[in-house]
PDB file of N, CA and C in Angstrom:
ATOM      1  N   UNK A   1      -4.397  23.345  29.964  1.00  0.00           N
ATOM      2  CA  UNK A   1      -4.733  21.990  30.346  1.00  0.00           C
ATOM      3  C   UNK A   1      -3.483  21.123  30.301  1.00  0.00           C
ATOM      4  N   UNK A   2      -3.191  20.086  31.116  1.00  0.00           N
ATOM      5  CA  UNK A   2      -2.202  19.617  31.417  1.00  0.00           C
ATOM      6  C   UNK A   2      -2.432  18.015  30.524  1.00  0.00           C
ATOM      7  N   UNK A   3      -1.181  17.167  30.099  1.00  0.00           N
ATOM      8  CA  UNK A   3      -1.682  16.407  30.022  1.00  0.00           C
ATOM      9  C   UNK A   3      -1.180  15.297  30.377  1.00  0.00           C
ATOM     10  N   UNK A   4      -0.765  14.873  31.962  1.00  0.00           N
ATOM     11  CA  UNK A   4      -0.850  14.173  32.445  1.00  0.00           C
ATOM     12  C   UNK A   4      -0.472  14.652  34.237  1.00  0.00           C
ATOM     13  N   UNK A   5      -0.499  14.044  34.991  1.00  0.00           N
ATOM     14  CA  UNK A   5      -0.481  14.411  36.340  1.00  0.00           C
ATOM     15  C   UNK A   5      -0.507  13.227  37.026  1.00  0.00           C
ATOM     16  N   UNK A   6      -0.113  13.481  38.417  1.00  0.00           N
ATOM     17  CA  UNK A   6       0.525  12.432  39.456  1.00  0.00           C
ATOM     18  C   UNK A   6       0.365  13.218  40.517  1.00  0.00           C
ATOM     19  N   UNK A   7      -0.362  12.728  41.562  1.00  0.00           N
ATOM     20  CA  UNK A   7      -0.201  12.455  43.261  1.00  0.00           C
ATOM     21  C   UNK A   7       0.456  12.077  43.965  1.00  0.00           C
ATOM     22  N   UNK A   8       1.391  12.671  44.600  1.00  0.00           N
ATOM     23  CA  UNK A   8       2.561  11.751  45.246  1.00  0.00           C
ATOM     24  C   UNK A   8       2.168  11.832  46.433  1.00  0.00           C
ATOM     25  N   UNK A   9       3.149  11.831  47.354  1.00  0.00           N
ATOM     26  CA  UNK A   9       3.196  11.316  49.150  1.00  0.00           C
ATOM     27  C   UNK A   9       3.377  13.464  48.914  1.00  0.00           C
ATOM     28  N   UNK A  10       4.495  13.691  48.878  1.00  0.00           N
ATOM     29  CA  UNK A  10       4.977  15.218  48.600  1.00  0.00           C
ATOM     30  C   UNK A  10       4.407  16.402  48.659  1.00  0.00           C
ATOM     31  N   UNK A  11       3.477  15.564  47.305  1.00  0.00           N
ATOM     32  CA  UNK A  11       2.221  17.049  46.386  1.00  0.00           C
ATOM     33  C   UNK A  11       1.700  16.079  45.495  1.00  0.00           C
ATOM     34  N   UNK A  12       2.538  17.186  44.056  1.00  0.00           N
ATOM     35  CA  UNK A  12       1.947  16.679  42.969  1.00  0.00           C
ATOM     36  C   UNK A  12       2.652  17.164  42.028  1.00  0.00           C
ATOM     37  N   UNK A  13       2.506  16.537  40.939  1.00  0.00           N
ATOM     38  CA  UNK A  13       3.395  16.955  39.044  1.00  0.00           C
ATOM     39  C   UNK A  13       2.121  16.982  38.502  1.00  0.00           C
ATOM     40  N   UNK A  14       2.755  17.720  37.492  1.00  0.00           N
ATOM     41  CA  UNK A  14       1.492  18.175  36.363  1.00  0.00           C
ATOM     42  C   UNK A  14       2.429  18.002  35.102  1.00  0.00           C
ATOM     43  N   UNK A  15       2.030  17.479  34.271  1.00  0.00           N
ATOM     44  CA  UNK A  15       2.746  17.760  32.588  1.00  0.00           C
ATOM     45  C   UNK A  15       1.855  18.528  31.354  1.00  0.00           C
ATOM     46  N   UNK A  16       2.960  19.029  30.867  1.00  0.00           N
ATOM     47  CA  UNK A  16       2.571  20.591  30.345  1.00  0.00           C
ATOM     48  C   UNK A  16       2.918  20.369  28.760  1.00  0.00           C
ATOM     49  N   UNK A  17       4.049  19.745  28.720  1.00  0.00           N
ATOM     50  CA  UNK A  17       4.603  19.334  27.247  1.00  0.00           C
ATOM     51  C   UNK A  17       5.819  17.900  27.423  1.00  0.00           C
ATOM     52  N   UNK A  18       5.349  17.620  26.366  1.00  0.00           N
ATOM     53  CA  UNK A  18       6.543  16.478  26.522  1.00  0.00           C
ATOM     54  C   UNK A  18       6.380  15.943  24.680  1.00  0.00           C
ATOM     55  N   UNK A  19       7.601  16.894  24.556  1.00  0.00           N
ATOM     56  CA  UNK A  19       8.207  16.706  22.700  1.00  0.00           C
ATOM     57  C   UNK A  19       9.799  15.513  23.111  1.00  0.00           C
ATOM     58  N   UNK A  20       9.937  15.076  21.674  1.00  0.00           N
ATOM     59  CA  UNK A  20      11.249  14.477  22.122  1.00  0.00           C
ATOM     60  C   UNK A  20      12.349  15.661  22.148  1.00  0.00           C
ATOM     61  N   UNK A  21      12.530  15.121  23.365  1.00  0.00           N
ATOM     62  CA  UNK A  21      14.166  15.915  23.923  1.00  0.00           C
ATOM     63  C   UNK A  21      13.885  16.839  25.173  1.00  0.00           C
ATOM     64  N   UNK A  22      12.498  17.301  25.212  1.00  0.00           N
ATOM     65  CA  UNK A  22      12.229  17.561  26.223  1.00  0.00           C
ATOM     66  C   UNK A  22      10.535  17.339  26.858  1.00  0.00           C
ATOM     67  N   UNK A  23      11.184  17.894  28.336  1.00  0.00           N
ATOM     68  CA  UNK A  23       9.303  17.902  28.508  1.00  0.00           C
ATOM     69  C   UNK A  23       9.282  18.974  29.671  1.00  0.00           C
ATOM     70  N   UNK A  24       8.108  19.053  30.352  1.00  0.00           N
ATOM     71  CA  UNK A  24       7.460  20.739  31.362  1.00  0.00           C
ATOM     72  C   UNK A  24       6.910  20.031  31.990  1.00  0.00           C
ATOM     73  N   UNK A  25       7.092  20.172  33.382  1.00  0.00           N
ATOM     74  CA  UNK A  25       6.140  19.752  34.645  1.00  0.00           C
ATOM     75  C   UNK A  25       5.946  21.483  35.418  1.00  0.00           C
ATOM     76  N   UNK A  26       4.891  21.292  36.212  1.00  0.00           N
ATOM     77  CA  UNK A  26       4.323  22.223  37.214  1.00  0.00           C
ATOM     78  C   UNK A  26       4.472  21.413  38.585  1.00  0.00           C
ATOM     79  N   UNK A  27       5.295  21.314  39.340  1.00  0.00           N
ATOM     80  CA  UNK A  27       5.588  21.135  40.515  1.00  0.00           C
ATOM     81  C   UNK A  27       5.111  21.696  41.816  1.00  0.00           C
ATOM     82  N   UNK A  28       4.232  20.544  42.448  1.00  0.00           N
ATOM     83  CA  UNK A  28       3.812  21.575  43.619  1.00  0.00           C
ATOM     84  C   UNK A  28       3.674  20.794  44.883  1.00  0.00           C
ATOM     85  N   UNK A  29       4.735  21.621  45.913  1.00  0.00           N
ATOM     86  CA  UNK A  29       5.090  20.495  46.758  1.00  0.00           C
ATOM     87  C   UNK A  29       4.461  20.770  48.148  1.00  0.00           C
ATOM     88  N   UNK A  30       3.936  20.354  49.063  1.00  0.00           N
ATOM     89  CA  UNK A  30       3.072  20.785  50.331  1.00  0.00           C
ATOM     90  C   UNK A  30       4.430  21.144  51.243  1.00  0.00           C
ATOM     91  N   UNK A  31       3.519  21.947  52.238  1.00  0.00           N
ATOM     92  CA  UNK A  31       4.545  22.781  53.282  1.00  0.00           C
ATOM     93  C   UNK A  31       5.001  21.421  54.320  1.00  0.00           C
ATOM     94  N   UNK A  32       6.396  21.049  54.274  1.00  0.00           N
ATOM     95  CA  UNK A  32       7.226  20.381  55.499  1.00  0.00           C
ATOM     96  C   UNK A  32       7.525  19.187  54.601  1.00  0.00           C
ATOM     97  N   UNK A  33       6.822  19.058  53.551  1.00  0.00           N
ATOM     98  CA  UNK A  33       7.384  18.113  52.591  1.00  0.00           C
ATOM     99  C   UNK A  33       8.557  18.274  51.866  1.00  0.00           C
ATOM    100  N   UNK A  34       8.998  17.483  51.227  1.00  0.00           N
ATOM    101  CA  UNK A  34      10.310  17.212  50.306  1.00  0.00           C
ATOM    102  C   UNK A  34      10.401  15.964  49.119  1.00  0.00           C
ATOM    103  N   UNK A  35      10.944  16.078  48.163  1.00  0.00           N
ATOM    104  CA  UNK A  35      11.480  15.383  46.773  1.00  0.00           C
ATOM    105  C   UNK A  35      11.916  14.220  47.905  1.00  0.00           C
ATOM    106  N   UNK A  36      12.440  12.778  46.768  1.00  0.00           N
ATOM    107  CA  UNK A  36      13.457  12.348  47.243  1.00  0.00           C
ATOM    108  C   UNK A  36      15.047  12.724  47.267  1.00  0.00           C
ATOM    109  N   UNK A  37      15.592  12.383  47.144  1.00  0.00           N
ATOM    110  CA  UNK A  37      17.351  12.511  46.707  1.00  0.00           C
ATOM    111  C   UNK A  37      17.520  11.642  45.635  1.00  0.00           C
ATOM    112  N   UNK A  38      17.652  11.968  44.319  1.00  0.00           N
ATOM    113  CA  UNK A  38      17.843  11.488  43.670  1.00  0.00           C
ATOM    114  C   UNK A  38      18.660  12.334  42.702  1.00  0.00           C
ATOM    115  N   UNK A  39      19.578  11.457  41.354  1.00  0.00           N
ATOM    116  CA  UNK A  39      19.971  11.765  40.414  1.00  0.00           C
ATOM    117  C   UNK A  39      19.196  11.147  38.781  1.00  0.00           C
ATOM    118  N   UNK A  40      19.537  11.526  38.132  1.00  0.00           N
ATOM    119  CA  UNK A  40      19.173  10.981  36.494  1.00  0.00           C
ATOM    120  C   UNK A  40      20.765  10.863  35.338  1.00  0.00           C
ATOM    121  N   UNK A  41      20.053   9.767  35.221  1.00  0.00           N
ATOM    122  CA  UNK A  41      21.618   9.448  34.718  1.00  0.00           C
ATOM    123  C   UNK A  41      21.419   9.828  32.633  1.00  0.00           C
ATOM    124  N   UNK A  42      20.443  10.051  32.602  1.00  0.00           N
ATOM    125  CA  UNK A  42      20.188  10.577  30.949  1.00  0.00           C
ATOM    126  C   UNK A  42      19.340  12.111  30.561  1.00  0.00           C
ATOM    127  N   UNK A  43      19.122  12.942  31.628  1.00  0.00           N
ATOM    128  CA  UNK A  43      18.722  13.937  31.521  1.00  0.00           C
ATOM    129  C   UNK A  43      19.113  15.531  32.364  1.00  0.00           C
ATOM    130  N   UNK A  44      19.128  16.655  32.118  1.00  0.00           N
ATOM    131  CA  UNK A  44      19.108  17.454  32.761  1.00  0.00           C
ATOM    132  C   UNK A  44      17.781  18.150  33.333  1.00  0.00           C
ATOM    133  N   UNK A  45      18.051  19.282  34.144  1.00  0.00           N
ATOM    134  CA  UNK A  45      16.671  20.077  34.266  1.00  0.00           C
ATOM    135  C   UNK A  45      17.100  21.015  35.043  1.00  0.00           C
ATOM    136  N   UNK A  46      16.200  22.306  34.750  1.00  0.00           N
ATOM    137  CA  UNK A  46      16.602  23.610  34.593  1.00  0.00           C
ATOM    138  C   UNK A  46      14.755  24.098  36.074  1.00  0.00           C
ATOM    139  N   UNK A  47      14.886  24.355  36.860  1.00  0.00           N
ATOM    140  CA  UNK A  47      13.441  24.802  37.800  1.00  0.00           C
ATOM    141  C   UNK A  47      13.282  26.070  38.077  1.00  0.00           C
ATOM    142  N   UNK A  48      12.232  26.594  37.896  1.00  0.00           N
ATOM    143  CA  UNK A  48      12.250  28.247  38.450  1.00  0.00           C
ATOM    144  C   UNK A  48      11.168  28.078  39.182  1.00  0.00           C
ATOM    145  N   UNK A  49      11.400  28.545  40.196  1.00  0.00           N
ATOM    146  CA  UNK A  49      10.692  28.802  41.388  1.00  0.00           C
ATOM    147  C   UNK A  49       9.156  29.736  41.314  1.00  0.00           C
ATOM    148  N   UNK A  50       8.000  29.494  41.403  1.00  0.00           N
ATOM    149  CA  UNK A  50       7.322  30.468  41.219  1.00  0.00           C
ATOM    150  C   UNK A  50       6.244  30.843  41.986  1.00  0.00           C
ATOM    151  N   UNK A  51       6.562  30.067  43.231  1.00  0.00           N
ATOM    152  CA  UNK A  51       5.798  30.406  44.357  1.00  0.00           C
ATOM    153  C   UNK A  51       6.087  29.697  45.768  1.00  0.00           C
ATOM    154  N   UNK A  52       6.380  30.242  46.969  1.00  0.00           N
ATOM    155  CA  UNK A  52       6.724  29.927  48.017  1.00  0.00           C
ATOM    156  C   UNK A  52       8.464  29.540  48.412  1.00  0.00           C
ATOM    157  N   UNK A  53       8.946  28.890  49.291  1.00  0.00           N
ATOM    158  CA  UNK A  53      10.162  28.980  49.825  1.00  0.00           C
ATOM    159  C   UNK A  53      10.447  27.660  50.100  1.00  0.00           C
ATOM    160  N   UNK A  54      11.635  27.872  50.315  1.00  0.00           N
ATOM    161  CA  UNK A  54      12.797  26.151  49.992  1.00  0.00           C
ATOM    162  C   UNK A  54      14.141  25.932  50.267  1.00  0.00           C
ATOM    163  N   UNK A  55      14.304  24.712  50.160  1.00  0.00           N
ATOM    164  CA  UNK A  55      15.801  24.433  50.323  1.00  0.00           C
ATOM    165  C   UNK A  55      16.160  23.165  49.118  1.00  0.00           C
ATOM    166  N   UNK A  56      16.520  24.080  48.268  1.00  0.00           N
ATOM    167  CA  UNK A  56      17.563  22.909  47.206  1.00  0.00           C
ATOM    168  C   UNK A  56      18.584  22.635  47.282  1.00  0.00           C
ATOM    169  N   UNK A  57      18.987  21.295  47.266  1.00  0.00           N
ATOM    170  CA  UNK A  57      19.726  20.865  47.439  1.00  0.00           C
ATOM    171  C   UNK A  57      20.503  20.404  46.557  1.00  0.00           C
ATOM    172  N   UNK A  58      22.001  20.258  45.608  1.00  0.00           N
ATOM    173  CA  UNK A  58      22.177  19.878  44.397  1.00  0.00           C
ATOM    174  C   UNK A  58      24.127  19.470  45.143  1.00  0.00           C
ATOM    175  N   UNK A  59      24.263  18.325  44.697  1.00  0.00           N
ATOM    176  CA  UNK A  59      25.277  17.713  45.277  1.00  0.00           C
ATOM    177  C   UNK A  59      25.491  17.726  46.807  1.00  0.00           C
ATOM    178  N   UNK A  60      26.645  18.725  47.158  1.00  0.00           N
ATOM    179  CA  UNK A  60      26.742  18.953  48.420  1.00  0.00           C
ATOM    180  C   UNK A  60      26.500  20.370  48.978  1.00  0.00           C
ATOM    181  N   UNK A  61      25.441  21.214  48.370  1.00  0.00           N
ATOM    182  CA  UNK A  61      25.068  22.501  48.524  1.00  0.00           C
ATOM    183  C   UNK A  61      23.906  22.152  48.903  1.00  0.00           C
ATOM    184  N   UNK A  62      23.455  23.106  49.815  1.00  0.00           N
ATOM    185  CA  UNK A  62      21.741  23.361  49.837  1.00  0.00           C
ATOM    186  C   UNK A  62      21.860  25.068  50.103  1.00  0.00           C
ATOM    187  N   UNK A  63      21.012  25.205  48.754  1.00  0.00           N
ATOM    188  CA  UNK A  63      20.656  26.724  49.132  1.00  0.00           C
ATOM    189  C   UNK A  63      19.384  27.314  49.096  1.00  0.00           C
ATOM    190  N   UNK A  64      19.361  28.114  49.991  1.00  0.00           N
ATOM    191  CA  UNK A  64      17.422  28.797  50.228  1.00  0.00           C
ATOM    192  C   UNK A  64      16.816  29.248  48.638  1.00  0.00           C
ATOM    193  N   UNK A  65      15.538  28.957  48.425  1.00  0.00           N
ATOM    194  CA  UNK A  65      14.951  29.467  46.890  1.00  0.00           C
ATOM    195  C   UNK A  65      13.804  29.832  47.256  1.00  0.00           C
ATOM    196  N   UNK A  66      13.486  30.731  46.494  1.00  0.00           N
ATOM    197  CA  UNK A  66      11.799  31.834  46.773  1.00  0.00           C
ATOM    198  C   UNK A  66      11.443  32.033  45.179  1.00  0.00           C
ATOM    199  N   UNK A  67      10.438  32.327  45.274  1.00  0.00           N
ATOM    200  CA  UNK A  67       9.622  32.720  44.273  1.00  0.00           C
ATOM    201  C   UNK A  67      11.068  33.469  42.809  1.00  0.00           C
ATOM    202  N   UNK A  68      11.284  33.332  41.281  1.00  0.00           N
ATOM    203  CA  UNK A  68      12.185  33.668  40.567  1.00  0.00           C
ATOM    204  C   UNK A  68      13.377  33.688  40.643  1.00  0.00           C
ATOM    205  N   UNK A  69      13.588  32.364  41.676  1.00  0.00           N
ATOM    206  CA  UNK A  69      14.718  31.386  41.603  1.00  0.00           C
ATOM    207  C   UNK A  69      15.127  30.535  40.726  1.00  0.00           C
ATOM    208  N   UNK A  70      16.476  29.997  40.315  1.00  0.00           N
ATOM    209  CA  UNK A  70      16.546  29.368  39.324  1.00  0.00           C
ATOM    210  C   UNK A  70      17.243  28.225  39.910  1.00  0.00           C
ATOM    211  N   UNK A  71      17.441  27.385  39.337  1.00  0.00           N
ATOM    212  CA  UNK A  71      18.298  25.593  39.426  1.00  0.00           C
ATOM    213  C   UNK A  71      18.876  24.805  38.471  1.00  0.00           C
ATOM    214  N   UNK A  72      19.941  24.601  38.417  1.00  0.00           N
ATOM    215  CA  UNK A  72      20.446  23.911  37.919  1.00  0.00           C
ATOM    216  C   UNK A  72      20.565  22.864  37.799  1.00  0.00           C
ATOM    217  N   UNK A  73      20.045  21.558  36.992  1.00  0.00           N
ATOM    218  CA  UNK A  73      20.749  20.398  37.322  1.00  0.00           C
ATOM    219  C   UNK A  73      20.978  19.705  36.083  1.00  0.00           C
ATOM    220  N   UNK A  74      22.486  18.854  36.279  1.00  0.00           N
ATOM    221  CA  UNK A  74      23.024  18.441  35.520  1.00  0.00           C
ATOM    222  C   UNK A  74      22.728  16.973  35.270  1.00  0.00           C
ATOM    223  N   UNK A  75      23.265  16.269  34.207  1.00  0.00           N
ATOM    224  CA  UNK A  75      23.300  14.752  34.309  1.00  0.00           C
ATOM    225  C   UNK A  75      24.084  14.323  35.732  1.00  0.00           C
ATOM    226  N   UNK A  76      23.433  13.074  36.231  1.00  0.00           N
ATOM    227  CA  UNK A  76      24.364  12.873  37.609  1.00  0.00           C
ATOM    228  C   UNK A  76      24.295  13.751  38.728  1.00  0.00           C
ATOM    229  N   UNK A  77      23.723  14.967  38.867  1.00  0.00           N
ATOM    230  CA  UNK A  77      23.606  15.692  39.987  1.00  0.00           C
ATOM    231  C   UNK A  77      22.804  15.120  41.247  1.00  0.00           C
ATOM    232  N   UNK A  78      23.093  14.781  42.467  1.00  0.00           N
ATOM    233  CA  UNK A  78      22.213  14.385  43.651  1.00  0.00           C
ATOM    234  C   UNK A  78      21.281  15.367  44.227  1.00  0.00           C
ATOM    235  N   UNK A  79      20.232  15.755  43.783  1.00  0.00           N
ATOM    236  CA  UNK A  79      19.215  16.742  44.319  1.00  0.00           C
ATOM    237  C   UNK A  79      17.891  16.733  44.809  1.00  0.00           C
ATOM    238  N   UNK A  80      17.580  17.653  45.182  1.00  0.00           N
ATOM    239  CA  UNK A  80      16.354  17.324  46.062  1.00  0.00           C
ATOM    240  C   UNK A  80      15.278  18.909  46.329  1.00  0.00           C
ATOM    241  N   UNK A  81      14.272  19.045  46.529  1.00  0.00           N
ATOM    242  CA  UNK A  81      14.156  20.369  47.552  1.00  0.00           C
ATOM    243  C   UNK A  81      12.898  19.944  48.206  1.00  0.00           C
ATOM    244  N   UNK A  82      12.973  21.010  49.079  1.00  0.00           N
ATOM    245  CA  UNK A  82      12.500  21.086  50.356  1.00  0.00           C
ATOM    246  C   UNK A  82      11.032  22.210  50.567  1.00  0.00           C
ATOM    247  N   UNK A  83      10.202  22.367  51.006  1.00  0.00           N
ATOM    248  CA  UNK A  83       9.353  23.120  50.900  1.00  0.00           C
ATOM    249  C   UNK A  83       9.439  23.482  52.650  1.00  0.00           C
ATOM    250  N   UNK A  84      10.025  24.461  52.769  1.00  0.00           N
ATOM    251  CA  UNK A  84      10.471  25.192  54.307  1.00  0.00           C
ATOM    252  C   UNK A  84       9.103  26.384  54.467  1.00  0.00           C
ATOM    253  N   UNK A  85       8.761  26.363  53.755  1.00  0.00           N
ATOM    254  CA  UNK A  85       7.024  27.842  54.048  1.00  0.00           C
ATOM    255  C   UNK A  85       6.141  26.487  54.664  1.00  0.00           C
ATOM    256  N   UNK A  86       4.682  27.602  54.448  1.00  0.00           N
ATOM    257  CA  UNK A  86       3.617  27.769  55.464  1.00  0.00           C
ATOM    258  C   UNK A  86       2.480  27.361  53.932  1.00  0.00           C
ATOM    259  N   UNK A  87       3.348  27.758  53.158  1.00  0.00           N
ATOM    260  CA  UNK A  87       2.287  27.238  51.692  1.00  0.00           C
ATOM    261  C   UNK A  87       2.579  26.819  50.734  1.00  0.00           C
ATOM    262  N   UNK A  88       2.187  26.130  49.684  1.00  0.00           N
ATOM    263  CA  UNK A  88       3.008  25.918  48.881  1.00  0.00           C
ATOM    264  C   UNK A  88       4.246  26.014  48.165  1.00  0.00           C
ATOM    265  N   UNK A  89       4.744  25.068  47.902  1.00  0.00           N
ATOM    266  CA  UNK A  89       5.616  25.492  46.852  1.00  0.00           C
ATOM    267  C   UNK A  89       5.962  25.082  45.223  1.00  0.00           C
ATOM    268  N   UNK A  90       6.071  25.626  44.643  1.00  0.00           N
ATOM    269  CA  UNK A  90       5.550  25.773  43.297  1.00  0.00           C
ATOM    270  C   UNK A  90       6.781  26.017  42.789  1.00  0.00           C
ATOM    271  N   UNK A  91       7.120  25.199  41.285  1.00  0.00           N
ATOM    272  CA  UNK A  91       8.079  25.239  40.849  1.00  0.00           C
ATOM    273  C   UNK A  91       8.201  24.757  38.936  1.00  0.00           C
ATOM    274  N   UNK A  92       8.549  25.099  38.289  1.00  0.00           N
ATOM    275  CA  UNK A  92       8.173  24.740  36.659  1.00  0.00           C
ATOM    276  C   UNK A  92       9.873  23.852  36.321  1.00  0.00           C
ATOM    277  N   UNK A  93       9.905  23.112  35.481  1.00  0.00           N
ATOM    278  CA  UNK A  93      10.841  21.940  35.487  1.00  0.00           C
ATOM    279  C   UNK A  93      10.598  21.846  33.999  1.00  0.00           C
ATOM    280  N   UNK A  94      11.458  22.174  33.583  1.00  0.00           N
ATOM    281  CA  UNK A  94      11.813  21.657  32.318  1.00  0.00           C
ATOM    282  C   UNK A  94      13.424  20.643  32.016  1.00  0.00           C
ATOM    283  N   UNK A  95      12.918  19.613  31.406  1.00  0.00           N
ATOM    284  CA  UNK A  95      13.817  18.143  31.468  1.00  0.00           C
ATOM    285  C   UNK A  95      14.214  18.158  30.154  1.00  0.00           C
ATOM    286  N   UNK A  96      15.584  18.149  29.600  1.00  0.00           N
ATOM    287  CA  UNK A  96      16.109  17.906  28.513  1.00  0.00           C
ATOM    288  C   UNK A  96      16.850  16.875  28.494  1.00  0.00           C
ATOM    289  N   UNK A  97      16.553  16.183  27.295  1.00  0.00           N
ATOM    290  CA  UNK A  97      17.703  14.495  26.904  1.00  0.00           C
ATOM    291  C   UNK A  97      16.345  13.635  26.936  1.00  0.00           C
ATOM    292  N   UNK A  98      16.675  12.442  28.068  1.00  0.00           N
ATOM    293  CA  UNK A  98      15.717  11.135  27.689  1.00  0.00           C
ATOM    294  C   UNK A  98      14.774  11.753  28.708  1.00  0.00           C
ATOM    295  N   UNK A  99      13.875  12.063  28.538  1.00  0.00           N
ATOM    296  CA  UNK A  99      13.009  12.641  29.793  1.00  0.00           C
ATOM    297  C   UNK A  99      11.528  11.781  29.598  1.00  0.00           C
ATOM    298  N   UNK A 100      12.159  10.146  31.105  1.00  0.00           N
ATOM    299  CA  UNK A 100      11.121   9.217  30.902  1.00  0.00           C
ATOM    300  C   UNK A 100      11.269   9.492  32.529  1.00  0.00           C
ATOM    301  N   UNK A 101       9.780   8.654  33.452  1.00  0.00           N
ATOM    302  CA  UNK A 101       9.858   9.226  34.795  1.00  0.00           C
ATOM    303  C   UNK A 101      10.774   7.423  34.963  1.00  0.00           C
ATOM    304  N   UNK A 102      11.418   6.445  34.359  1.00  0.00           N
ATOM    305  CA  UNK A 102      12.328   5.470  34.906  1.00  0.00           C
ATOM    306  C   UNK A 102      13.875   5.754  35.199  1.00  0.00           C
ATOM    307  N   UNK A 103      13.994   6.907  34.610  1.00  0.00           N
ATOM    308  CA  UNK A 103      15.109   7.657  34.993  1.00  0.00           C
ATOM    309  C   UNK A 103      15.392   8.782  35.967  1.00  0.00           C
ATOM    310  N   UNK A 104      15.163   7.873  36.975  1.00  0.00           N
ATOM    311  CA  UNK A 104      14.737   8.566  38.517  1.00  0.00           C
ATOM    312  C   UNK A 104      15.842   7.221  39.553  1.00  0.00           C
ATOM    313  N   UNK A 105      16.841   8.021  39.836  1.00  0.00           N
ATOM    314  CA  UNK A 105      17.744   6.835  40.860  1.00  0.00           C
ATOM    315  C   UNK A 105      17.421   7.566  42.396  1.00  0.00           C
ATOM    316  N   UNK A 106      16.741   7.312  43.151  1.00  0.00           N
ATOM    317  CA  UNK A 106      16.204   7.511  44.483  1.00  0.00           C
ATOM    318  C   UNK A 106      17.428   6.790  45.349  1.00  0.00           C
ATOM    319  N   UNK A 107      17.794   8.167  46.026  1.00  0.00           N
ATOM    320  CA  UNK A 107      19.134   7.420  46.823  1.00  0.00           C
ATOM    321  C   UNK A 107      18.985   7.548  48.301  1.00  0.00           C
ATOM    322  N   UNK A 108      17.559   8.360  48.836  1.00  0.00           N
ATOM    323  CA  UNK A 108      17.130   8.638  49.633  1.00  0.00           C
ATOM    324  C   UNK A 108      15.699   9.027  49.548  1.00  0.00           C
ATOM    325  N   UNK A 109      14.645   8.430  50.708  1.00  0.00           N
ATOM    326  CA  UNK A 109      13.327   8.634  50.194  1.00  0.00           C
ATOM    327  C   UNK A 109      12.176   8.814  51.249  1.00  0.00           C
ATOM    328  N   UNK A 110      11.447   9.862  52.072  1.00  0.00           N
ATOM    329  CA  UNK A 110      10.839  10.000  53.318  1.00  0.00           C
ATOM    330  C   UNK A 110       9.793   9.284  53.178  1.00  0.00           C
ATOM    331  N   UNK A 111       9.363   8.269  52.149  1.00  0.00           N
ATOM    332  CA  UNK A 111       8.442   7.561  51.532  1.00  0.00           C
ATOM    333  C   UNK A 111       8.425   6.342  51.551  1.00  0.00           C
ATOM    334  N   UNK A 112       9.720   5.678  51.749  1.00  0.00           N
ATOM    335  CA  UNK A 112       9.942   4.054  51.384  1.00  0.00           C
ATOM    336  C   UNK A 112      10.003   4.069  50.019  1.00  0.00           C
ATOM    337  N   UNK A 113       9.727   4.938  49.050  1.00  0.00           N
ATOM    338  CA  UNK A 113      10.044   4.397  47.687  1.00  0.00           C
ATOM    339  C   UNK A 113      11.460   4.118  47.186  1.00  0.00           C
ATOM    340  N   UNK A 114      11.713   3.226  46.443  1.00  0.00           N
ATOM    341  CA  UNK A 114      12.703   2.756  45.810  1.00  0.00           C
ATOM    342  C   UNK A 114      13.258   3.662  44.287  1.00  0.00           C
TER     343      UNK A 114
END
């Protein structure tokens, strides 16, 4: 059981744990959709891929991810991904440091969000 969750334009987040220093989302993003572009200026996060296909994007790289893929991201990293399949895509996110959702800098957004 999750204990908290969000509907976006995208998909959807699910939260799984959230201790101080870190927290667990279940990420699940619809086919032709995408994240914004954003960085975090007080946290990292680490994603493994665990169902369907993509394009992450992390500074000035974008590279293809499938199912027991991994990701890197650092403090300050500009990233994003992409859900390039026919079905979901599914992804687990674990956030270390200040892991609040106001530490979200949207530098690009297929949404209008700020």
């Amino acid at each position: 059981m999750f204990l908290d969750a969000d509907d976006r334009p995208w998909g959807r987040w699910e939260e799984y744990l959230n201790e101080p220093g870190y927290r667990v989302k279940r990420i699940i993003v619809h086919p032709g959709q995408r994240l914004s572009l954003q960085k975090h200026e007080q946290r990292q996060e680490h994603w493994v891929v665990v169902r369907g296909t993509g394009v992450f994007t992390r500074n000035d790289e974008e590279i293809a991810v499938s199912e027991g893929d991994t990701c890197f991201i650092d403090e300050g990293d500009v990233h994003r991904i992409e859900n390039t399949g026919d079905g979901p895509l599914v992804f687990i996110e674990t956030q270390m440091g200040r892991c609040v959702e106001d530490d979200i800098i949207r530098l690009e957004d297929d949404y209008g969000r700020e």
